[in-house]
Every structure is written in structure tokens, then in C-alpha cells.
C-alpha atoms as a PDB file:
ATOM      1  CA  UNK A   1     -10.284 -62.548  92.279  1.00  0.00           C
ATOM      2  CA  UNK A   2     -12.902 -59.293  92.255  1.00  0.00           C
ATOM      3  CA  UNK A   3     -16.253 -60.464  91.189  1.00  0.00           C
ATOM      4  CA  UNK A   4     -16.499 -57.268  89.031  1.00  0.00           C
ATOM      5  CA  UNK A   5     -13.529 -57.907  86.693  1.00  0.00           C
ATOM      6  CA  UNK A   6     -14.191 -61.192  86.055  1.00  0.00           C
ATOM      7  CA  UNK A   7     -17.751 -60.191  85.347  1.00  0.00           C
ATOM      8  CA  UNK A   8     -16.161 -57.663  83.114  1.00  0.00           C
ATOM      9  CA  UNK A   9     -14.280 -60.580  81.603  1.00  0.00           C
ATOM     10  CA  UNK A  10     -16.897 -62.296  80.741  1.00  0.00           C
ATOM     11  CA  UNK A  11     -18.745 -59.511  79.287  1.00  0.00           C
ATOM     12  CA  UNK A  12     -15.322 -58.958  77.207  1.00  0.00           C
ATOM     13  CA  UNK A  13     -15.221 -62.562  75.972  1.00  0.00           C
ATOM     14  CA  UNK A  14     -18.880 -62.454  74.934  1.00  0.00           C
ATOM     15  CA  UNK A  15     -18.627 -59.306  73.296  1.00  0.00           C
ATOM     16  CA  UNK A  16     -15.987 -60.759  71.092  1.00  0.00           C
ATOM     17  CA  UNK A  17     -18.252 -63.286  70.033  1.00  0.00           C
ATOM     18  CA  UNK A  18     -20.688 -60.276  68.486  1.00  0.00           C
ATOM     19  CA  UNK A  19     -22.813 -60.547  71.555  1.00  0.00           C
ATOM     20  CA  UNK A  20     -24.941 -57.163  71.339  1.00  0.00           C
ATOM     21  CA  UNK A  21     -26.514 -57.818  74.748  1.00  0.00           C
ATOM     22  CA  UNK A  22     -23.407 -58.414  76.452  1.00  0.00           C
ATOM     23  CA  UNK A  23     -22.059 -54.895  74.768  1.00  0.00           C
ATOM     24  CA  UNK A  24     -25.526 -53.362  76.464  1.00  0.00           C
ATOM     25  CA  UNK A  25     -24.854 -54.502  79.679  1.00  0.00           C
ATOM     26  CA  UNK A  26     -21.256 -53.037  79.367  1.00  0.00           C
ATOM     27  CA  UNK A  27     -22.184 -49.935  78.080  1.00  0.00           C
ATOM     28  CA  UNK A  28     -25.042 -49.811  81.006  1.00  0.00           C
ATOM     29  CA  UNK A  29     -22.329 -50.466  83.414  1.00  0.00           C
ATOM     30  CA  UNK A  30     -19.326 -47.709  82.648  1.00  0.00           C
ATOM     31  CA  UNK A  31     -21.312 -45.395  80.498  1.00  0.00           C
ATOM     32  CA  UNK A  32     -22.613 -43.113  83.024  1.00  0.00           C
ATOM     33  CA  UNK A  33     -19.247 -43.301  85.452  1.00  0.00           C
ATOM     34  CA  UNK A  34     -17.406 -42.750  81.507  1.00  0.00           C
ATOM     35  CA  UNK A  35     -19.771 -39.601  80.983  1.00  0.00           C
ATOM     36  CA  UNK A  36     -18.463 -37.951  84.546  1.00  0.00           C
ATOM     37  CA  UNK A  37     -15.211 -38.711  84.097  1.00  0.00           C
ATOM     38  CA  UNK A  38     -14.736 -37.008  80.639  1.00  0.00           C
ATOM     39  CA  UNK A  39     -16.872 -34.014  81.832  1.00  0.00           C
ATOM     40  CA  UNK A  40     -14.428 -33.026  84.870  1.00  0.00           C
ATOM     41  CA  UNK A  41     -12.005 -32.340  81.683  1.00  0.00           C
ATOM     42  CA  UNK A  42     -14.108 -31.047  78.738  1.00  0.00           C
ATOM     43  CA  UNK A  43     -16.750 -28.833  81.472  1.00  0.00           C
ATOM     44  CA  UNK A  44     -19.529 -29.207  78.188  1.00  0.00           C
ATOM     45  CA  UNK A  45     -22.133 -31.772  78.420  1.00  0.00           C
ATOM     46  CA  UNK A  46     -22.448 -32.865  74.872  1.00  0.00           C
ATOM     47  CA  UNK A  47     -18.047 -32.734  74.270  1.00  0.00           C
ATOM     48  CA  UNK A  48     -18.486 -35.507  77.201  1.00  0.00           C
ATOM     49  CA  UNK A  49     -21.352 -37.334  75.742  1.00  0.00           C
ATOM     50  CA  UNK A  50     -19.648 -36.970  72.610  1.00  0.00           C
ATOM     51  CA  UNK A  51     -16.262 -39.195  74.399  1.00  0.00           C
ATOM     52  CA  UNK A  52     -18.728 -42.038  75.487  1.00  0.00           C
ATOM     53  CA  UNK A  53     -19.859 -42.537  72.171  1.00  0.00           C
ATOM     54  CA  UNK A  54     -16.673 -42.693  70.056  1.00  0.00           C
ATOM     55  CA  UNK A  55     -15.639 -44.428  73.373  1.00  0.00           C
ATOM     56  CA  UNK A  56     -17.933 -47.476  73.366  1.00  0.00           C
ATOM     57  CA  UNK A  57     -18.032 -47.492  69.054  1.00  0.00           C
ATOM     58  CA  UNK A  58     -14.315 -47.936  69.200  1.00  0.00           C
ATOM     59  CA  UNK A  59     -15.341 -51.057  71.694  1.00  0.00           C
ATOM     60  CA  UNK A  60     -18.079 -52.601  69.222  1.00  0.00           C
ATOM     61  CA  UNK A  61     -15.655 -51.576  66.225  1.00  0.00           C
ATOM     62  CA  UNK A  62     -12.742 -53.446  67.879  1.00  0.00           C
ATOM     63  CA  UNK A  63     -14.591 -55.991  69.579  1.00  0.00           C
ATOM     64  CA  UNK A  64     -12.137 -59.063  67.685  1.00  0.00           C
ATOM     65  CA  UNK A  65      -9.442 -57.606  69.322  1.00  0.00           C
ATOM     66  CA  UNK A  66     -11.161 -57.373  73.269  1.00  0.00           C
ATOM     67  CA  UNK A  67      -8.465 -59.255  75.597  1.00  0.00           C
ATOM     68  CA  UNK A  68     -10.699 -61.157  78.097  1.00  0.00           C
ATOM     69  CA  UNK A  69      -7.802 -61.456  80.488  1.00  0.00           C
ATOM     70  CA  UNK A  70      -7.367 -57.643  81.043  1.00  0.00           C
ATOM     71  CA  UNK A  71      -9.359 -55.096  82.692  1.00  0.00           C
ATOM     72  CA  UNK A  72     -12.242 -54.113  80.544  1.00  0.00           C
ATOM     73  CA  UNK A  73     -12.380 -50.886  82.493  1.00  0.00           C
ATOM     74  CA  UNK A  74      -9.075 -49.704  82.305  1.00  0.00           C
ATOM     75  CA  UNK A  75      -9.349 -50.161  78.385  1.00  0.00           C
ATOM     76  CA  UNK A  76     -12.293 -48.114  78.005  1.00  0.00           C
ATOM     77  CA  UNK A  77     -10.794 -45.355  80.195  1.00  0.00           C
ATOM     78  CA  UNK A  78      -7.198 -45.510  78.511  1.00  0.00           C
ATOM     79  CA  UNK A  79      -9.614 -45.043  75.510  1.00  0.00           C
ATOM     80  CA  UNK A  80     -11.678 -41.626  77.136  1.00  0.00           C
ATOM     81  CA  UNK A  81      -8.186 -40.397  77.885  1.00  0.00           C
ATOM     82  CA  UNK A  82      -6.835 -40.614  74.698  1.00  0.00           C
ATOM     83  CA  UNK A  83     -10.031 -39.174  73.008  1.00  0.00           C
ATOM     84  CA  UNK A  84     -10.098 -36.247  75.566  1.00  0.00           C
ATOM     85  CA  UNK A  85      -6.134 -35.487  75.027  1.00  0.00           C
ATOM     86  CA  UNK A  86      -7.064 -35.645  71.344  1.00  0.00           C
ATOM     87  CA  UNK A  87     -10.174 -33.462  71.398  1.00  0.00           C
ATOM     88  CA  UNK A  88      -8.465 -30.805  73.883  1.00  0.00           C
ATOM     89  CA  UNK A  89      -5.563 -30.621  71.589  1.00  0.00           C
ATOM     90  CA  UNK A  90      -7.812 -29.942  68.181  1.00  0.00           C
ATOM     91  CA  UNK A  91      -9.808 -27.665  70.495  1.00  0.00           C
ATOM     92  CA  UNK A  92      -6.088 -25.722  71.227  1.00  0.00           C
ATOM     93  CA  UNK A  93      -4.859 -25.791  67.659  1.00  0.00           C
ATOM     94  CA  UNK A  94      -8.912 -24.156  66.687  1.00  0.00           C
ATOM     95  CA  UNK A  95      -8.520 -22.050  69.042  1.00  0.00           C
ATOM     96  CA  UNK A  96      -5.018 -20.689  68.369  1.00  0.00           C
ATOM     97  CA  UNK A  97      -6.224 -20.755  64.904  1.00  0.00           C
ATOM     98  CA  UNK A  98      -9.065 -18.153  65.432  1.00  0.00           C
ATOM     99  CA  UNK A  99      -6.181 -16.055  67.378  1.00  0.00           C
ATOM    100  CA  UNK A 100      -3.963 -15.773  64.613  1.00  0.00           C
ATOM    101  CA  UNK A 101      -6.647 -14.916  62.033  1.00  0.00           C
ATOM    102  CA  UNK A 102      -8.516 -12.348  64.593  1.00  0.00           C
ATOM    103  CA  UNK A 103      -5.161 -10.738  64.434  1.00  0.00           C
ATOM    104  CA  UNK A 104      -4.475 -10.545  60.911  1.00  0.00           C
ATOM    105  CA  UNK A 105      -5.290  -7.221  59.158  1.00  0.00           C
ATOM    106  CA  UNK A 106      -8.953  -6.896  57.727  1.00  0.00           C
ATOM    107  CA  UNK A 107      -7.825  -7.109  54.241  1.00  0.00           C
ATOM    108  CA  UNK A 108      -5.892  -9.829  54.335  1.00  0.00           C
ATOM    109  CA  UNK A 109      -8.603 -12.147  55.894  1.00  0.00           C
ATOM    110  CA  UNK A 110     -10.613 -12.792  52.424  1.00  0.00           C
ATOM    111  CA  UNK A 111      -7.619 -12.551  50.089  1.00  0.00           C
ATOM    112  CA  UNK A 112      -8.554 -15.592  48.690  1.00  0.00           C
ATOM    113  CA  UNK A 113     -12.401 -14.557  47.779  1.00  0.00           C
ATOM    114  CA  UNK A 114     -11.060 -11.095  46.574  1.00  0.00           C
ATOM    115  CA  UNK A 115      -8.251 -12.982  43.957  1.00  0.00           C
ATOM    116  CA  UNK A 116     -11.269 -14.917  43.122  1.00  0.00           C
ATOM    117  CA  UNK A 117     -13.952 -12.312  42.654  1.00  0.00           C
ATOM    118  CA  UNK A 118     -11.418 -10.405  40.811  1.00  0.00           C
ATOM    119  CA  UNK A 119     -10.124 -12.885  38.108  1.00  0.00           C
ATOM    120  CA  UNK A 120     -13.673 -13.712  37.688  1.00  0.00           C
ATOM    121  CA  UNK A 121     -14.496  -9.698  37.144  1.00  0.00           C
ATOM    122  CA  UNK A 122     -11.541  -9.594  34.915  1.00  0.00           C
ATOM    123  CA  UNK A 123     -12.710 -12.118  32.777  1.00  0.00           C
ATOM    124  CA  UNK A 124     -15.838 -10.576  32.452  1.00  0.00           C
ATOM    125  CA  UNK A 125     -14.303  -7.475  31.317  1.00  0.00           C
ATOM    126  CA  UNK A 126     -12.654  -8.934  28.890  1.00  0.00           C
ATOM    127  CA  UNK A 127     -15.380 -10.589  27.276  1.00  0.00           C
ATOM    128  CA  UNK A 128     -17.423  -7.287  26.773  1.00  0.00           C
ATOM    129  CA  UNK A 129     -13.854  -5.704  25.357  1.00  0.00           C
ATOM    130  CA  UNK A 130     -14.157  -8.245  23.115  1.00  0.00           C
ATOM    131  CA  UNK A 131     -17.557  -7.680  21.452  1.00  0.00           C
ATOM    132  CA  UNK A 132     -16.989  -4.071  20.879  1.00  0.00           C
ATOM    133  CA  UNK A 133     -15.235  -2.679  17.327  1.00  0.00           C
ATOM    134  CA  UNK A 134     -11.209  -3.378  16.816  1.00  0.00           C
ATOM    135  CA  UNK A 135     -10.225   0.295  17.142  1.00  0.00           C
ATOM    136  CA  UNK A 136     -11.813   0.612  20.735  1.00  0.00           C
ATOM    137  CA  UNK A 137     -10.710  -2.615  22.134  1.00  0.00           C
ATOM    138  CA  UNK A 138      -6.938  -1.810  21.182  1.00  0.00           C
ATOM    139  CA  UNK A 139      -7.165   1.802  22.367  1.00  0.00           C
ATOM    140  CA  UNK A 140      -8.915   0.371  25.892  1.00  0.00           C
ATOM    141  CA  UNK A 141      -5.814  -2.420  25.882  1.00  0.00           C
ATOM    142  CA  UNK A 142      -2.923  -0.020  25.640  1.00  0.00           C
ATOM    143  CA  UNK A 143      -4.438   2.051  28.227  1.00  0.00           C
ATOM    144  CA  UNK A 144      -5.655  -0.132  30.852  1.00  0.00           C
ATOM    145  CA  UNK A 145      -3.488  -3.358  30.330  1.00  0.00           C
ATOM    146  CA  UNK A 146       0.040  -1.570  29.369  1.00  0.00           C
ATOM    147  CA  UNK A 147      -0.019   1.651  30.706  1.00  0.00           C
ATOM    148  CA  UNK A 148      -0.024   3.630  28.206  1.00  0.00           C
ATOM    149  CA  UNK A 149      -1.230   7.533  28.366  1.00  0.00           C
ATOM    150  CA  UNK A 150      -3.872   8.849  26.205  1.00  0.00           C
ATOM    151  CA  UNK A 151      -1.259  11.097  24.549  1.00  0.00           C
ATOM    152  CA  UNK A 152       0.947   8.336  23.594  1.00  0.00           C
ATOM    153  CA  UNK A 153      -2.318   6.332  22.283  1.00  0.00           C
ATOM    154  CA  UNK A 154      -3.368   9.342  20.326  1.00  0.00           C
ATOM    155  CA  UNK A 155       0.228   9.099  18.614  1.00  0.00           C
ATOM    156  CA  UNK A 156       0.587   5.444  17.999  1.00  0.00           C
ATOM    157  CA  UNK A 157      -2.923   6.066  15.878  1.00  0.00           C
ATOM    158  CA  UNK A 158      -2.825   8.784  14.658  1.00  0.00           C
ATOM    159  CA  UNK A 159      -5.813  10.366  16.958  1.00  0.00           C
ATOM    160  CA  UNK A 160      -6.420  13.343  18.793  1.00  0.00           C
ATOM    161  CA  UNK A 161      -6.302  12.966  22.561  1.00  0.00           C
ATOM    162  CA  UNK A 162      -9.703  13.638  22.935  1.00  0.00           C
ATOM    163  CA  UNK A 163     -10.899  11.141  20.237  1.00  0.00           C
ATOM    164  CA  UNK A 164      -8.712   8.479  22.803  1.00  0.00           C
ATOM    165  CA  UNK A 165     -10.648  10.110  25.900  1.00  0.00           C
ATOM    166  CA  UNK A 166     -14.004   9.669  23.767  1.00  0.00           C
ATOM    167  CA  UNK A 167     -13.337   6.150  23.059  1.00  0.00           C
ATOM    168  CA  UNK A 168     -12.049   4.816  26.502  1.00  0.00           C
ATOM    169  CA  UNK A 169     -15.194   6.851  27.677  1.00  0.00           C
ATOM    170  CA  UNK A 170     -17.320   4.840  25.324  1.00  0.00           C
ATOM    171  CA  UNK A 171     -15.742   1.582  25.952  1.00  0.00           C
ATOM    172  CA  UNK A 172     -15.958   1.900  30.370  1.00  0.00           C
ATOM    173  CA  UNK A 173     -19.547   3.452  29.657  1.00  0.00           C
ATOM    174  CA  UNK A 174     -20.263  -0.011  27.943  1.00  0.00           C
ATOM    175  CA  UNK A 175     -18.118  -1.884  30.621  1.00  0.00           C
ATOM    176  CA  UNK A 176     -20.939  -0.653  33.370  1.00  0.00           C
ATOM    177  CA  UNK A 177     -24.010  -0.913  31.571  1.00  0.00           C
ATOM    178  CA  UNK A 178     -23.221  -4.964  31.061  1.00  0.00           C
ATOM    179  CA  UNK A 179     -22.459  -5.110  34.432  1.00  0.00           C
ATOM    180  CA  UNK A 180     -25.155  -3.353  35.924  1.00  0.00           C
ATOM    181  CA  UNK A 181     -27.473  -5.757  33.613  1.00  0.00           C
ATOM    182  CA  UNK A 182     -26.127  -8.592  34.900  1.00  0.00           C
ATOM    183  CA  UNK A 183     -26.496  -7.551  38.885  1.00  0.00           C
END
């Protein structure tokens, strides 16, 4: 039988008795050849450090479980495989990701931020509505909020136009100087 497997064996067995200096020695052994091996696949330094050490925590971590009577090296390179499949597919998925968003029109890319920033300027809004006299608040309502034109406004009230104009003036001039006080 090969000296090195049983050694490996050995190293297995003692390892699954929480032997930290065995799990040294093992580590000292494959991590280097492990390192190599996952950088011919990844081509970055740290993405192949990065293998060895989930590689060799999954070992400590599963330790119990360490089957003396297998190869020790073929389970911590089944192991590197699996990580690198797994970390080249995220890597794809990222990737494809970035693609589809690059491609998406300008606008559409902070939709989320802009529905955001504008219920939050909304609310705003209406709380300086609020504050100001009845009359002005309902005139601002029916024109911004329903539509309405500043002739039909002037009619539902009883106004001239330009009494509507002066008071939607009034209320957006008030609208501003808020905000600009609190930028």
C-alpha cells in the first residue's frame, strides 16, 4: 500500500479525533499543490487562496465525518472542484448580471431610488399644503392632484382666474422656500 495514503490516513483518523496538529501537517502537505491547482482555473491569486481556505475549513468543520479508509486527497480536491464550479458559476451569473443592467436604459437603472425620492418629496409637499389657509390648500388640490384648470377652479369658487393664478402662485412660492430651507 503507498506510504503517502496511509500517512494521509492516519492524518484523517487523527484529525477526527480534534487533533489540530495533525490538521497542520495536512494543510502543510496539500495546501500549496491545492493553491496551484485552483489558480490554473480562477487565473487571480487571492480567488485561489480564497478555495484553500473554505477548502481546508470545510475539512476542520467536517472533521467527524473524515473517512480514514479513503483518500484524503481526493476529498479535498473533489472539495476545490466543487468550490471552483461554484465560484465560476456566481462569477457568470455577476457577470451576466452587470450585462443586462449596462444595457438597460439610463432611466430605468435607479427606478427604485427615484419612486423613493419621489414619495418621500410628495410627502413633504403635502405637509407644507397642509399648514397653509383652507382656501389655498383646496385651490392647490384641484389643480395639481385632479386636474383641474384654473378656469374651472375660478368657477367652482366663485373667483376670478387670476385670484386662482395668485393663489397657486402663493402656495408653489411657499412650496420652494421650505424646501430650499431644508437643503
Amino acid at each position: 500500500m503507498d506510504n503517502k495514503l496511509t500517512d494521509d490516513n492516519i492524518l484523517a483518523a487523527t484529525i477526527r479525533n480534534d487533533s489540530l496538529e495533525a490538521f497542520k501537517l495536512l494543510y502543510n502537505r496539500y495546501s500549496k499543490k491545492l493553491y496551484y491547482f485552483s489558480l490554473r482555473y480562477l487565473e487571480d491569486n487571492a480567488d485561489a487562496e480564497e478555495i484553500v481556505q473554505v477548502v481546508f475549513i470545510s475539512v476542520w468543520e467536517h472533521r467527524k465525518t473524515l473517512d480514514d479508509t479513503r483518500s484524503v486527497k481526493n476529498y479535498i480536491y473533489k472539495s476545490a472542484v466543487n468550490n471552483i464550479y461554484n465560484y465560476l458559476k456566481k462569477k457568470a451569473i455577476r457577470r451576466k448580471y452587470v450585462e443586462q443592467e449596462l444595457q438597460k436604459p439610463e432611466g430605468s437603472v435607479n427606478q427604485t431610488y427615484d419612486q423613493i425620492f419621489y414619495k418621500e418629496l410628495e410627502k413633504r409637499i403635502d405637509t407644507i399644503v397642509t399648514s397653509l389657509p383652507t382656501q389655498q390648500q383646496k385651490i392647490f388640490n384641484l389643480s395639481r392632484h385632479e386636474g383641474l384648470s384654473h378656469e374651472e377652479i375660478a368657477r367652482k369658487f366663485e373667483l376670478s382666474v387670476r385670484t386662482v393664478e395668485n393663489q397657486i402662485y402663493r402656495v408653489i412660492k411657499v412650496i420652494k422656500k421650505h424646501m430650499k430651507s431644508e437643503m
